[in-house]
N, C-alpha and C. Protein backbone atom coordinates (compact mmCIF):
# COMPACT_ATOMS: atom_id res chain seq x y z
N UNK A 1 17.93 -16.24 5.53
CA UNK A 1 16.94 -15.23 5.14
C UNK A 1 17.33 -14.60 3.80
N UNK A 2 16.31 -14.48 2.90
CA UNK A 2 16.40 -13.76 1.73
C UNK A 2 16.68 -12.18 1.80
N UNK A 3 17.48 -11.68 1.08
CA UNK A 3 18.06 -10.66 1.69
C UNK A 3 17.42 -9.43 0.25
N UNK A 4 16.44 -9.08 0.76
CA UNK A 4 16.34 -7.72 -0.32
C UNK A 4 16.36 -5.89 0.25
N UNK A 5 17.31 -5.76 0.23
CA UNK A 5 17.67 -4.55 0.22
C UNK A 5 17.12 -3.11 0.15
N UNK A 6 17.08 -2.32 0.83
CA UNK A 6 16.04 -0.93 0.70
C UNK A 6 17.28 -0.36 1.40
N UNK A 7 17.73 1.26 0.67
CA UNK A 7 18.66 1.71 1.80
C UNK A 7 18.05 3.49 1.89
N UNK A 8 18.45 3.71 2.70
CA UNK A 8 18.14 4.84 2.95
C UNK A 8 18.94 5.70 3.48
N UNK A 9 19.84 6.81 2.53
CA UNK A 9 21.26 7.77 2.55
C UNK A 9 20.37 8.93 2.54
N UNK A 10 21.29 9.71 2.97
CA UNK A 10 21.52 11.46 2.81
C UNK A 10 22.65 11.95 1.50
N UNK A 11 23.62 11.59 1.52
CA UNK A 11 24.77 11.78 1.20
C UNK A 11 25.56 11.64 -0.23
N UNK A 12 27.00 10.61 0.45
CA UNK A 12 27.94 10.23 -0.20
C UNK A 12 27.51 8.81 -0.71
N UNK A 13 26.53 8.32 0.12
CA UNK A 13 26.66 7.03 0.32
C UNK A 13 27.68 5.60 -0.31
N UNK A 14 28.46 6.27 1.04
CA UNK A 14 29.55 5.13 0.86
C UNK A 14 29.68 4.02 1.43
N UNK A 15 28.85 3.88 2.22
CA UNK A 15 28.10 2.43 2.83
C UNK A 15 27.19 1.53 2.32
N UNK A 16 26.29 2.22 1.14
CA UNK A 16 25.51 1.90 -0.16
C UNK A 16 26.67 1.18 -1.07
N UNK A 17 27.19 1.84 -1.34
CA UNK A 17 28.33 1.69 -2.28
C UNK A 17 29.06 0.20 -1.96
N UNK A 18 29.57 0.35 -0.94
CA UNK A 18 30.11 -0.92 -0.25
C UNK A 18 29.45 -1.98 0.02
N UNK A 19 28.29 -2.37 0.03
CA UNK A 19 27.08 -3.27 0.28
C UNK A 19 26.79 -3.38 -1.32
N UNK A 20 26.58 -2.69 -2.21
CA UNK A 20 26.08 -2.83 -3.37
C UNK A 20 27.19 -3.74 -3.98
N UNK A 21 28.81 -3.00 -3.93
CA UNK A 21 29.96 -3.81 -4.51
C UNK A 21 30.04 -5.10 -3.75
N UNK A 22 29.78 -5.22 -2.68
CA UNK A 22 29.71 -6.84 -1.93
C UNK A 22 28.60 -7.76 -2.79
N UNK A 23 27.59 -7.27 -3.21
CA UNK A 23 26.59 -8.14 -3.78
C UNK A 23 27.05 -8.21 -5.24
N UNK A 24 27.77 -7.33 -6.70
CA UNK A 24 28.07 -7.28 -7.25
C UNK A 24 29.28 -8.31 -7.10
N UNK A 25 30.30 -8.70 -6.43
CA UNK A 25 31.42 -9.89 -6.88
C UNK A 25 31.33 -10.99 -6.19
N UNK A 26 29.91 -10.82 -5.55
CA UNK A 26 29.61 -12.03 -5.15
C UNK A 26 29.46 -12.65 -3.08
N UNK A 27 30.64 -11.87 -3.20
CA UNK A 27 30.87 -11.63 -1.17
C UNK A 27 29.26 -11.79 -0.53
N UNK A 28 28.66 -11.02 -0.87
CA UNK A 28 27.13 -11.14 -0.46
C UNK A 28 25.88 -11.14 -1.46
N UNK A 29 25.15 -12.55 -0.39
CA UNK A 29 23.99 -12.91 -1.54
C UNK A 29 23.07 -11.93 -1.16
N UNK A 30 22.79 -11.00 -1.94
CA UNK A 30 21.40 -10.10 -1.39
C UNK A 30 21.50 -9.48 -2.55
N UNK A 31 19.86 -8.84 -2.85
CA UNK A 31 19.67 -7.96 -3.66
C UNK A 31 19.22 -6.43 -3.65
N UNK A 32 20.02 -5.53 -4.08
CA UNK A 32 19.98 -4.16 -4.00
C UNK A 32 18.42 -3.69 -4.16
N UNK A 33 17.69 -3.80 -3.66
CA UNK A 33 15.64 -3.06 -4.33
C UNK A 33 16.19 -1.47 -4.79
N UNK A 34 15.97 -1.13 -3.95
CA UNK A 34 15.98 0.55 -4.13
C UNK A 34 17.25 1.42 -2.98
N UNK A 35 16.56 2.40 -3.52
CA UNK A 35 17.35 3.55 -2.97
C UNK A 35 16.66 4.74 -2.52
N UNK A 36 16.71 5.28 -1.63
CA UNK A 36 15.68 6.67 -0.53
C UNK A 36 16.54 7.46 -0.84
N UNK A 37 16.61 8.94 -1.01
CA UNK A 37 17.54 9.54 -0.33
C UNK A 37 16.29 11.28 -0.32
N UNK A 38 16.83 12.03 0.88
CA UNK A 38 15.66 12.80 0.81
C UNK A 38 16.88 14.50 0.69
N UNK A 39 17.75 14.48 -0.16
CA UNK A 39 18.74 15.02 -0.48
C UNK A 39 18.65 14.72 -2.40
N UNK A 40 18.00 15.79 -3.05
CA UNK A 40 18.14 16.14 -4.44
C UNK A 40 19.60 15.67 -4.89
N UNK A 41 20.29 16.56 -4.31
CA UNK A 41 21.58 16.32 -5.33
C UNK A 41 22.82 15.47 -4.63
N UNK A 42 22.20 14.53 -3.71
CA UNK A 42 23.39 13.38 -3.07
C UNK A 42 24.00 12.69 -4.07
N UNK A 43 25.35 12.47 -3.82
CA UNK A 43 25.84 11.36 -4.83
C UNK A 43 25.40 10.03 -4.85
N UNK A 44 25.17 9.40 -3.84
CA UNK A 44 23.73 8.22 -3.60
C UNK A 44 22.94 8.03 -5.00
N UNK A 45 22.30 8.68 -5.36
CA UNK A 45 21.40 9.04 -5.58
C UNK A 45 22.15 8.72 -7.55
N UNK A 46 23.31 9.61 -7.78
CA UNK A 46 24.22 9.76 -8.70
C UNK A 46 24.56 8.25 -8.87
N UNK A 47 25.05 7.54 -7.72
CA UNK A 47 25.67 6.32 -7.91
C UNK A 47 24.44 4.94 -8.19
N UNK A 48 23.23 5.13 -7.54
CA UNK A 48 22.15 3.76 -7.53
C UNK A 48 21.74 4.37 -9.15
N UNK A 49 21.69 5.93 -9.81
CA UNK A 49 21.20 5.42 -11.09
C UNK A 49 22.29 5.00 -12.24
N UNK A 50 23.65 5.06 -11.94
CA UNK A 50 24.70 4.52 -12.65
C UNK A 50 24.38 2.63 -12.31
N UNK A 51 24.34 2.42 -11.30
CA UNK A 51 24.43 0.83 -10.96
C UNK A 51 22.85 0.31 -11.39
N UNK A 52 21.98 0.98 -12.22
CA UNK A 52 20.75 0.81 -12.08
C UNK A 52 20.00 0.03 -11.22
N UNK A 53 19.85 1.21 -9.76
CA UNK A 53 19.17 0.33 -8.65
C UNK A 53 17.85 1.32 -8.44
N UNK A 54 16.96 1.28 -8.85
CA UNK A 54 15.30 2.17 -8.94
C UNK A 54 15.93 3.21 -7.45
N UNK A 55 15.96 4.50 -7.53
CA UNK A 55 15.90 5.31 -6.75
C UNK A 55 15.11 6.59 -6.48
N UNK A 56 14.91 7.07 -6.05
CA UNK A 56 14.09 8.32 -5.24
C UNK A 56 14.86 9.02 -4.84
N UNK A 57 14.20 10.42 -5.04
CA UNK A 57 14.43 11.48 -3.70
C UNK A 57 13.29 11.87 -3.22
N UNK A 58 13.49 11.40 -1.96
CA UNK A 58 11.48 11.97 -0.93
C UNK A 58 11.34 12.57 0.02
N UNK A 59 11.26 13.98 0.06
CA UNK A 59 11.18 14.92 1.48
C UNK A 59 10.12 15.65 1.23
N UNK A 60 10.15 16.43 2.27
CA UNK A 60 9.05 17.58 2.39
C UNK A 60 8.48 18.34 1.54
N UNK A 61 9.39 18.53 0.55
CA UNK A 61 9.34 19.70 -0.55
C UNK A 61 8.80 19.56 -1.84
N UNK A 62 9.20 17.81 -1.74
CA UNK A 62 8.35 17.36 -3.05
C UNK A 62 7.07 15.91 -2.34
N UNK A 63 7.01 15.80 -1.17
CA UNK A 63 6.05 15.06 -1.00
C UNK A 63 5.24 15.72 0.36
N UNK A 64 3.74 15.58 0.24
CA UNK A 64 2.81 15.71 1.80
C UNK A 64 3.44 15.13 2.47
N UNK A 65 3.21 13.69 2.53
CA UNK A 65 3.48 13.09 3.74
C UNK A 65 4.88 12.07 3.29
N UNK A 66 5.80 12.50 3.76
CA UNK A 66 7.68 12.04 2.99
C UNK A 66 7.08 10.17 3.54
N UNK A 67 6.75 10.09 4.92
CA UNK A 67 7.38 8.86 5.37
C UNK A 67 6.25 7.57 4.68
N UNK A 68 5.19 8.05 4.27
CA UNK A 68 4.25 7.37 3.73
C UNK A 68 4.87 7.13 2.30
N UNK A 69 4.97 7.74 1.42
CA UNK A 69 5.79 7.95 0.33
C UNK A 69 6.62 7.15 0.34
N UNK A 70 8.09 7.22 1.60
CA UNK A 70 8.61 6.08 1.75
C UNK A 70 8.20 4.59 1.92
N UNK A 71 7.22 4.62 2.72
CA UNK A 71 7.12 3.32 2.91
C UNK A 71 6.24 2.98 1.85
N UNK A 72 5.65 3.15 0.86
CA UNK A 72 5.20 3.02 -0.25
C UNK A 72 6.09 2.82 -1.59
N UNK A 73 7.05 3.05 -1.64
CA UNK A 73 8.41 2.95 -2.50
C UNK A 73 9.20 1.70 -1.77
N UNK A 74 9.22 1.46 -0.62
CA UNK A 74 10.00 0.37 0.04
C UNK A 74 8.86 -1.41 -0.14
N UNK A 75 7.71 -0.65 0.15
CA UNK A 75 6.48 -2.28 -0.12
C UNK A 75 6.35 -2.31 -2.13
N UNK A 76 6.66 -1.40 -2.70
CA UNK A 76 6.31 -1.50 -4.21
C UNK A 76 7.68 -2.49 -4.78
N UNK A 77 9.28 -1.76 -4.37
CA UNK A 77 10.11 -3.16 -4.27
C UNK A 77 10.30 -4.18 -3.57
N UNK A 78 9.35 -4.12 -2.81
CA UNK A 78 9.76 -5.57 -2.13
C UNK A 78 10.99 -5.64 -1.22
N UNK A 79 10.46 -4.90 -0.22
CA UNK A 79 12.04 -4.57 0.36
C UNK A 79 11.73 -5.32 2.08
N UNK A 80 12.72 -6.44 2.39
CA UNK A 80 12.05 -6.82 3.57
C UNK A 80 13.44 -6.32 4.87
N UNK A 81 14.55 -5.71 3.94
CA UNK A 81 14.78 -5.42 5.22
C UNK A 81 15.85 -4.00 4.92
N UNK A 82 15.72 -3.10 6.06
CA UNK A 82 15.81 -1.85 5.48
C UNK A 82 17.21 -1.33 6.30
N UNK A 83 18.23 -0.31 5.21
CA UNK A 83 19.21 -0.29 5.71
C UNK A 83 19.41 1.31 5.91
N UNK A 84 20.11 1.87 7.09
CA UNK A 84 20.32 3.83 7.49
C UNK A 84 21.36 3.59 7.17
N UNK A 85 21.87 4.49 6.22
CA UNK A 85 23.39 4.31 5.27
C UNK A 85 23.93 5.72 5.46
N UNK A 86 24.12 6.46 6.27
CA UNK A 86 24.66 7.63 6.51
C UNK A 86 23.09 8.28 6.16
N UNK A 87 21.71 7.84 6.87
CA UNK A 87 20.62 8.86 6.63
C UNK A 87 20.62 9.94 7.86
N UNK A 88 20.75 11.15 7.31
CA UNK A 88 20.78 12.46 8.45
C UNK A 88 18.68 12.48 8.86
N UNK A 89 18.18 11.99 8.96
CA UNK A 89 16.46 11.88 9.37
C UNK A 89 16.33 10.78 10.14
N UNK A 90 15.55 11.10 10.96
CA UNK A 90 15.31 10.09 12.07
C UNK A 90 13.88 9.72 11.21
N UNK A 91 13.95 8.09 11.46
CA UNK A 91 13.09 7.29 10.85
C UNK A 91 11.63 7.38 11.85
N UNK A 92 10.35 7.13 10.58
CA UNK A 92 9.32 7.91 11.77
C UNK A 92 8.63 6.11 12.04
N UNK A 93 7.76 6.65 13.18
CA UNK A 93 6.79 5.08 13.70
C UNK A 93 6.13 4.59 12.82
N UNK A 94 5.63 5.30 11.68
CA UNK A 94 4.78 4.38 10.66
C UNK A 94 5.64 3.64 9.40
N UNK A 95 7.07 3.62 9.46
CA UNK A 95 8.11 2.84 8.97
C UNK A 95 8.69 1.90 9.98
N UNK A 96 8.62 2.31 11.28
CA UNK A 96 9.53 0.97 11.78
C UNK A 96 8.17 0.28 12.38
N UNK A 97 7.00 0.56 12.28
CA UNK A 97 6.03 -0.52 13.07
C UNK A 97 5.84 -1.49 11.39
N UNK A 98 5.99 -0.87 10.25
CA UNK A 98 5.95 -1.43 9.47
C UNK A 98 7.06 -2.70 8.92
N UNK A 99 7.99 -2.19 9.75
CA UNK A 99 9.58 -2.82 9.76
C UNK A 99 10.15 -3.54 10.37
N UNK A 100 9.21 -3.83 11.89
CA UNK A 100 9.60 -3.98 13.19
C UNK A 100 10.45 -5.22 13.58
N UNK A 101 11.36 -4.52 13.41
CA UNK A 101 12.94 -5.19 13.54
C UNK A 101 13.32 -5.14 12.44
N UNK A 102 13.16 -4.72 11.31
CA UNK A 102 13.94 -4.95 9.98
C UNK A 102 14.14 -3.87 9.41
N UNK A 103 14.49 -2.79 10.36
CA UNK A 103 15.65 -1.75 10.32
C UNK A 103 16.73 -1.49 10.58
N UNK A 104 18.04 -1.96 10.06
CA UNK A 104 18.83 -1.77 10.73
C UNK A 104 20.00 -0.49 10.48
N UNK A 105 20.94 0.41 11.65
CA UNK A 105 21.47 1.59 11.33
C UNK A 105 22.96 1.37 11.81
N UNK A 106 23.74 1.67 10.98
CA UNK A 106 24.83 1.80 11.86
C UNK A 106 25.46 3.25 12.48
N UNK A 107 25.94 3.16 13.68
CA UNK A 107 26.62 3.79 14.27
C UNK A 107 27.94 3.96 14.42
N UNK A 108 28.42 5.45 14.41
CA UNK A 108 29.94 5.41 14.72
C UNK A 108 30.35 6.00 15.57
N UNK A 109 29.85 4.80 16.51
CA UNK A 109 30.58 4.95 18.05
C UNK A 109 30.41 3.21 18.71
N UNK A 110 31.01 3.45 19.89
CA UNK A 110 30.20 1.65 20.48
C UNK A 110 29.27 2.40 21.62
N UNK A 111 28.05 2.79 20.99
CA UNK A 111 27.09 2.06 21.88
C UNK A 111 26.83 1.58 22.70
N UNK A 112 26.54 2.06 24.00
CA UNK A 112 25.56 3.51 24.40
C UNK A 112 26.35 4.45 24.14
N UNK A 113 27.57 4.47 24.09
CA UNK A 113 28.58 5.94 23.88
C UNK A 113 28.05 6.56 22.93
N UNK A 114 27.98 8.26 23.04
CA UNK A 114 28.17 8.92 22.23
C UNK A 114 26.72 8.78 21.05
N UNK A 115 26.32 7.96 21.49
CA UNK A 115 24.57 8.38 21.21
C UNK A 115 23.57 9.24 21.13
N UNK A 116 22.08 8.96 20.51
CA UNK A 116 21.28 10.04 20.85
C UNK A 116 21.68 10.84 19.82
N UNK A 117 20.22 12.04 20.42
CA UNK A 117 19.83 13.26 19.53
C UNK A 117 21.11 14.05 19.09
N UNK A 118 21.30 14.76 18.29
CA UNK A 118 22.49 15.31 17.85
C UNK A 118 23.70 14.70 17.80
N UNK A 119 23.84 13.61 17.70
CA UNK A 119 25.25 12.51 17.77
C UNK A 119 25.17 12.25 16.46
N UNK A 120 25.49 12.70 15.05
CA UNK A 120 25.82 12.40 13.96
C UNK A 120 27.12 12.41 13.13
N UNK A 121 27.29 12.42 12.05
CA UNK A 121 28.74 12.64 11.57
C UNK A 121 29.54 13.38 12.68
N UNK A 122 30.62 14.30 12.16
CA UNK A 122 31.80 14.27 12.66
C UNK A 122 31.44 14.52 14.37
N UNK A 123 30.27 15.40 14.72
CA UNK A 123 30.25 15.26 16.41
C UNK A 123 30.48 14.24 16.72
N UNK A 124 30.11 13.17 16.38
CA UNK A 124 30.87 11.77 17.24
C UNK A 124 32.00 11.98 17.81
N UNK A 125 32.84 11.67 16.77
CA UNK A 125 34.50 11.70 16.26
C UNK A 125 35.17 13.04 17.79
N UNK A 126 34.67 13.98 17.55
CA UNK A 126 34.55 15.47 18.50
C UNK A 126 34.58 14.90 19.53
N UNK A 127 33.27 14.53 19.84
CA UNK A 127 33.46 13.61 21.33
C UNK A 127 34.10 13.09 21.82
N UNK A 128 34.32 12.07 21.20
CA UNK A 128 35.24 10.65 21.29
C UNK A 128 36.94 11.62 21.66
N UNK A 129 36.98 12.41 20.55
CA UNK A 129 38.56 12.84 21.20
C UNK A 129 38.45 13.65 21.97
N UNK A 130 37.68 14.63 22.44
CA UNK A 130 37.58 15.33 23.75
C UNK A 130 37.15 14.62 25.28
N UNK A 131 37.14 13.26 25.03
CA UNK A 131 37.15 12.75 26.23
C UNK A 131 38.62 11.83 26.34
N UNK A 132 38.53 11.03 27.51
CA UNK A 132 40.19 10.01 27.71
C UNK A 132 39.76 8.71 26.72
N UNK A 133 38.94 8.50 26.20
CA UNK A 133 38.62 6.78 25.72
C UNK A 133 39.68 6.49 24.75
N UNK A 134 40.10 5.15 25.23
CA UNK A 134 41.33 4.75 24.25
C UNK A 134 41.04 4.05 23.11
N UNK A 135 39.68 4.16 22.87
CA UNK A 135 38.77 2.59 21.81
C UNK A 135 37.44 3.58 21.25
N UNK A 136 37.04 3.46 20.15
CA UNK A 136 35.94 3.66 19.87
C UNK A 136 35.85 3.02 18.48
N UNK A 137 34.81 2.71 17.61
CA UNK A 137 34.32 1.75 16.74
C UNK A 137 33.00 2.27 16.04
N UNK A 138 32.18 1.02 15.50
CA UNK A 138 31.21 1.32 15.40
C UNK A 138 30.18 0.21 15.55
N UNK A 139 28.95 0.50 15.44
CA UNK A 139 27.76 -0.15 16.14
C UNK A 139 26.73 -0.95 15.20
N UNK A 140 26.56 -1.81 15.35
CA UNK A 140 25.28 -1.94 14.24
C UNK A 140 24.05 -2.65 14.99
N UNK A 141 23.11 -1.51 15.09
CA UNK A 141 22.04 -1.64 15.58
C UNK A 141 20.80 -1.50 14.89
N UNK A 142 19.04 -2.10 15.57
CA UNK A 142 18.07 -2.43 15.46
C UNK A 142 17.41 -0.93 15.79
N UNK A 143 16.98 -0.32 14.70
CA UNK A 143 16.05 1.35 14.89
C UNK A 143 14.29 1.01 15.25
N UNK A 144 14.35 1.63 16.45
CA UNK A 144 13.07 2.12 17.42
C UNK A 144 13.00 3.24 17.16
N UNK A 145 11.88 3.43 18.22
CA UNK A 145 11.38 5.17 17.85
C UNK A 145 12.45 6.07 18.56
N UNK A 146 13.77 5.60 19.27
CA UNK A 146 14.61 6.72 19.65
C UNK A 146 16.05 6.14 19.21
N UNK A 147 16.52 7.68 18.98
CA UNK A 147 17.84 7.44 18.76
C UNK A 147 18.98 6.65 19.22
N UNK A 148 19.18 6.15 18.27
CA UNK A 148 20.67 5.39 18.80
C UNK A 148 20.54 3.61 19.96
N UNK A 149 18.91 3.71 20.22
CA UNK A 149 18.36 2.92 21.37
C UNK A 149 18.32 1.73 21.31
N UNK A 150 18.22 0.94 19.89
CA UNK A 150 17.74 0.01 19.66
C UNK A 150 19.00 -1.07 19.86
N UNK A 151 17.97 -2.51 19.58
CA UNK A 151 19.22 -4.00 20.14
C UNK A 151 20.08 -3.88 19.45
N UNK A 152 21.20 -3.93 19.87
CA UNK A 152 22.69 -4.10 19.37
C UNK A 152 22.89 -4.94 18.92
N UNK A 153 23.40 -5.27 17.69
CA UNK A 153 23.44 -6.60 16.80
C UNK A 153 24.80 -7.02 16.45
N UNK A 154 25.83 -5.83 16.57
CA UNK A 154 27.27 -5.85 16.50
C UNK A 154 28.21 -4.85 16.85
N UNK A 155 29.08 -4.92 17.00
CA UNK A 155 30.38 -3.82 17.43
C UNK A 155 31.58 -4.23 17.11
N UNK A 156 32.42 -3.18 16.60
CA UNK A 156 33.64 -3.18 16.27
C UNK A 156 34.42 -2.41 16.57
N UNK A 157 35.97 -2.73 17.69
CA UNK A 157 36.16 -1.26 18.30
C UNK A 157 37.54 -0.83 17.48
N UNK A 158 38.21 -0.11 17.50
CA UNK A 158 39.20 0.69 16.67
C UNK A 158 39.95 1.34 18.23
N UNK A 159 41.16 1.64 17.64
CA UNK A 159 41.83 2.50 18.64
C UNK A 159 42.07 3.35 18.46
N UNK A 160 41.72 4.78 19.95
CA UNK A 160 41.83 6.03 19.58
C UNK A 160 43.04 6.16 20.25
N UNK A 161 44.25 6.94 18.92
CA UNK A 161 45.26 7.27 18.97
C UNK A 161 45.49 9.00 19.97
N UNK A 162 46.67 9.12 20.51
CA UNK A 162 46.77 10.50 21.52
C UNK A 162 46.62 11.42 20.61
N UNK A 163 47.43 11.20 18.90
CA UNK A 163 47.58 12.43 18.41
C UNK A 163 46.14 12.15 17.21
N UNK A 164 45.14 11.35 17.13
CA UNK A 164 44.02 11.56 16.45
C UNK A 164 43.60 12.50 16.51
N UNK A 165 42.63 13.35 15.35
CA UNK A 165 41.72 14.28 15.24
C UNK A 165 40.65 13.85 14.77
N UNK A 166 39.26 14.38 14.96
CA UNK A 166 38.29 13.83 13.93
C UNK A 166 38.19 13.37 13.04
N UNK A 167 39.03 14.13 12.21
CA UNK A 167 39.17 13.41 10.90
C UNK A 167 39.59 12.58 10.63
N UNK A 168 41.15 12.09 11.20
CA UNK A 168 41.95 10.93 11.01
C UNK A 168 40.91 9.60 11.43
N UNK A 169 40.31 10.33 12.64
CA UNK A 169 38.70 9.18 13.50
C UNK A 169 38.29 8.61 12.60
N UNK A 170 37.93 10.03 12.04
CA UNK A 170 36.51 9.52 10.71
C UNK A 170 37.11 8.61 10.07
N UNK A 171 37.95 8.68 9.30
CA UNK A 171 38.34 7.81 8.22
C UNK A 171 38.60 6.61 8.70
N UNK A 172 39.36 6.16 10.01
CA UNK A 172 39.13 5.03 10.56
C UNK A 172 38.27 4.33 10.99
N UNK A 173 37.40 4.82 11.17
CA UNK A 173 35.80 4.25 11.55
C UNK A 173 35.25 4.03 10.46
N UNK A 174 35.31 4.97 9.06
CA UNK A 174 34.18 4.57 8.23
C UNK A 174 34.61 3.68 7.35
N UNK A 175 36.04 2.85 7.57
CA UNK A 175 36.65 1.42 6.85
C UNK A 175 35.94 0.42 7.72
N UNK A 176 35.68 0.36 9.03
CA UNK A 176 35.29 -0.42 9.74
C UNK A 176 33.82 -0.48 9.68
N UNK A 177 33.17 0.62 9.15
CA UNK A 177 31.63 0.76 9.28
C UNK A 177 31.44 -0.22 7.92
N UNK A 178 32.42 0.28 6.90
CA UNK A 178 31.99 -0.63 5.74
C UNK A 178 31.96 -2.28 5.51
N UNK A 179 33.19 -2.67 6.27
CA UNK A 179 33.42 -4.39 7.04
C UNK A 179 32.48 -5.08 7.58
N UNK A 180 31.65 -4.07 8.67
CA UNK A 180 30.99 -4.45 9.80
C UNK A 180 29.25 -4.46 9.47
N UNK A 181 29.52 -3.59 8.43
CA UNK A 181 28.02 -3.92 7.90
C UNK A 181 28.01 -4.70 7.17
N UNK A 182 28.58 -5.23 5.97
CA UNK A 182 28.55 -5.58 5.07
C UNK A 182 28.61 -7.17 5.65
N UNK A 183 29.02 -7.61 6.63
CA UNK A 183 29.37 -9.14 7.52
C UNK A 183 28.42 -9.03 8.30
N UNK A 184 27.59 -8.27 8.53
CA UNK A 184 26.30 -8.14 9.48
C UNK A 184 25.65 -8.92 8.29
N UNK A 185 24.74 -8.18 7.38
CA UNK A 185 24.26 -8.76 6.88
C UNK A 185 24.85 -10.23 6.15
N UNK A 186 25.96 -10.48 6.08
CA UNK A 186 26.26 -11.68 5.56
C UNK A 186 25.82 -12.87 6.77
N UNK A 187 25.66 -12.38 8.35
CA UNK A 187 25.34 -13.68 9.16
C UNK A 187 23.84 -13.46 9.22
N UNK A 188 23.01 -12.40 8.84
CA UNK A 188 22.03 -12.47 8.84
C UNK A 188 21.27 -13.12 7.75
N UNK A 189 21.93 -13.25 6.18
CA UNK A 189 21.93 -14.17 5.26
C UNK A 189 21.60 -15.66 5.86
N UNK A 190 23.07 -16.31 6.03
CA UNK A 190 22.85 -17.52 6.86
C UNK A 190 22.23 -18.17 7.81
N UNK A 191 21.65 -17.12 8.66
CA UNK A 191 21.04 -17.35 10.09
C UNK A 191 21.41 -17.38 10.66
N UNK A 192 22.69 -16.87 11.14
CA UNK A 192 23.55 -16.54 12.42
C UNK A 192 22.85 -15.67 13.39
N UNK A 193 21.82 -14.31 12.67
CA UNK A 193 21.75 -13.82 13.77
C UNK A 193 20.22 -13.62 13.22
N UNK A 194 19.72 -13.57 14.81
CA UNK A 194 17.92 -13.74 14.63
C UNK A 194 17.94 -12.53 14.77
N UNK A 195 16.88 -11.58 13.76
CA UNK A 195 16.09 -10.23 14.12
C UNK A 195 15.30 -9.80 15.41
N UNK A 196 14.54 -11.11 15.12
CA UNK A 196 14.23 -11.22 16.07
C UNK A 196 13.77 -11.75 17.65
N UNK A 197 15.35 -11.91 17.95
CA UNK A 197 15.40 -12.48 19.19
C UNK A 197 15.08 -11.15 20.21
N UNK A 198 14.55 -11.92 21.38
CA UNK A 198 14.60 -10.97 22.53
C UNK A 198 15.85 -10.53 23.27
């Protein structure tokens, strides 16, 4: 599968970053389209117009309707398959019926764990060490209309240490988030893995 790129951050985007430098030395054949971010002053945003990759910022404040907008910026590049790169917004139905299956988000947790509404950055991590689990990772999954719900396409687990804290979590997970996506899409390149299988 031809791999053109649409991502969609809040942030730092350091999962952008890492997918963009994979296609830059070659590691992965795909091409960067654009960039979403619905955060004015994200570094995202800082970094796709240094790498010149056409970017946006599209929310409420500067658009009526944000998700139309989006998906109007995602069909103008040519974007066939769409990536949640640390996006804090839940993606609405008139993007993923438009998408359907060619959204994909990663998670940092394994799935079903630690899912759902309010399960974002560091609450994960929170979780994960306030319970006994000796493993947690991250997820790379297929976005439906609910959180966290969609087909599981990959997992990678990590080990949670006695004396971990969130933070130490975080940083271990988000080396693995960057691996695990970035080789997702590389078998989805080849045809290793069908979108859409049942």
């Amino acid at each position: 599968m031809e791999l053109r790129l649409g991502f969609l951050s809040s942030h730092n985007g350091t999962l952008v970053r890492a997918i963009v430098n994979e296609i830059k030395s070659g590691e992965l054949e795909a091409q960067a389209k654009v960039v979403i971010s619905n955060n004015l002053n994200s570094q995202v945003l800082e970094f796709s117009r240094a790498s010149k990759i056409p970017n946006y910022c599209i929310n409420s404040k500067n658009s009526v309707n944000p998700e139309e907008a989006i998906l109007e910026k995602l069909k103008e590049h040519e974007v066939n398959l769409l990536l949640c790169a640390g996006y804090m917004k839940k993606v609405e139905d008139i993007i993923i019926k438009a998408y359907n299956n060619r959204i994909l988000n990663i998670h940092r947790a394994l799935l079903p764990k630690y899912g759902g509404e309010g399960m974002w950055g560091r609450a994960v991590h929170e979780a994960v060490i306030a319970s006994n689990d000796s493993e947690t990772g991250a997820t790379v999954h297929i976005v439906n209309s609910n959180y966290d719900s969609g087909r599981i396409i990959a997992q990678y687990k990590v080990p949670r240490y006695k004396n971990d804290t969130p933070e130490t979590l975080e940083k271990r997970v988000l080396k693995i988030e960057c691996v695990i996506y970035s080789q997702v899409l590389r078998d989805i390149q080849q045809g290793l893995i069908d979108l859409d299988e049942d």
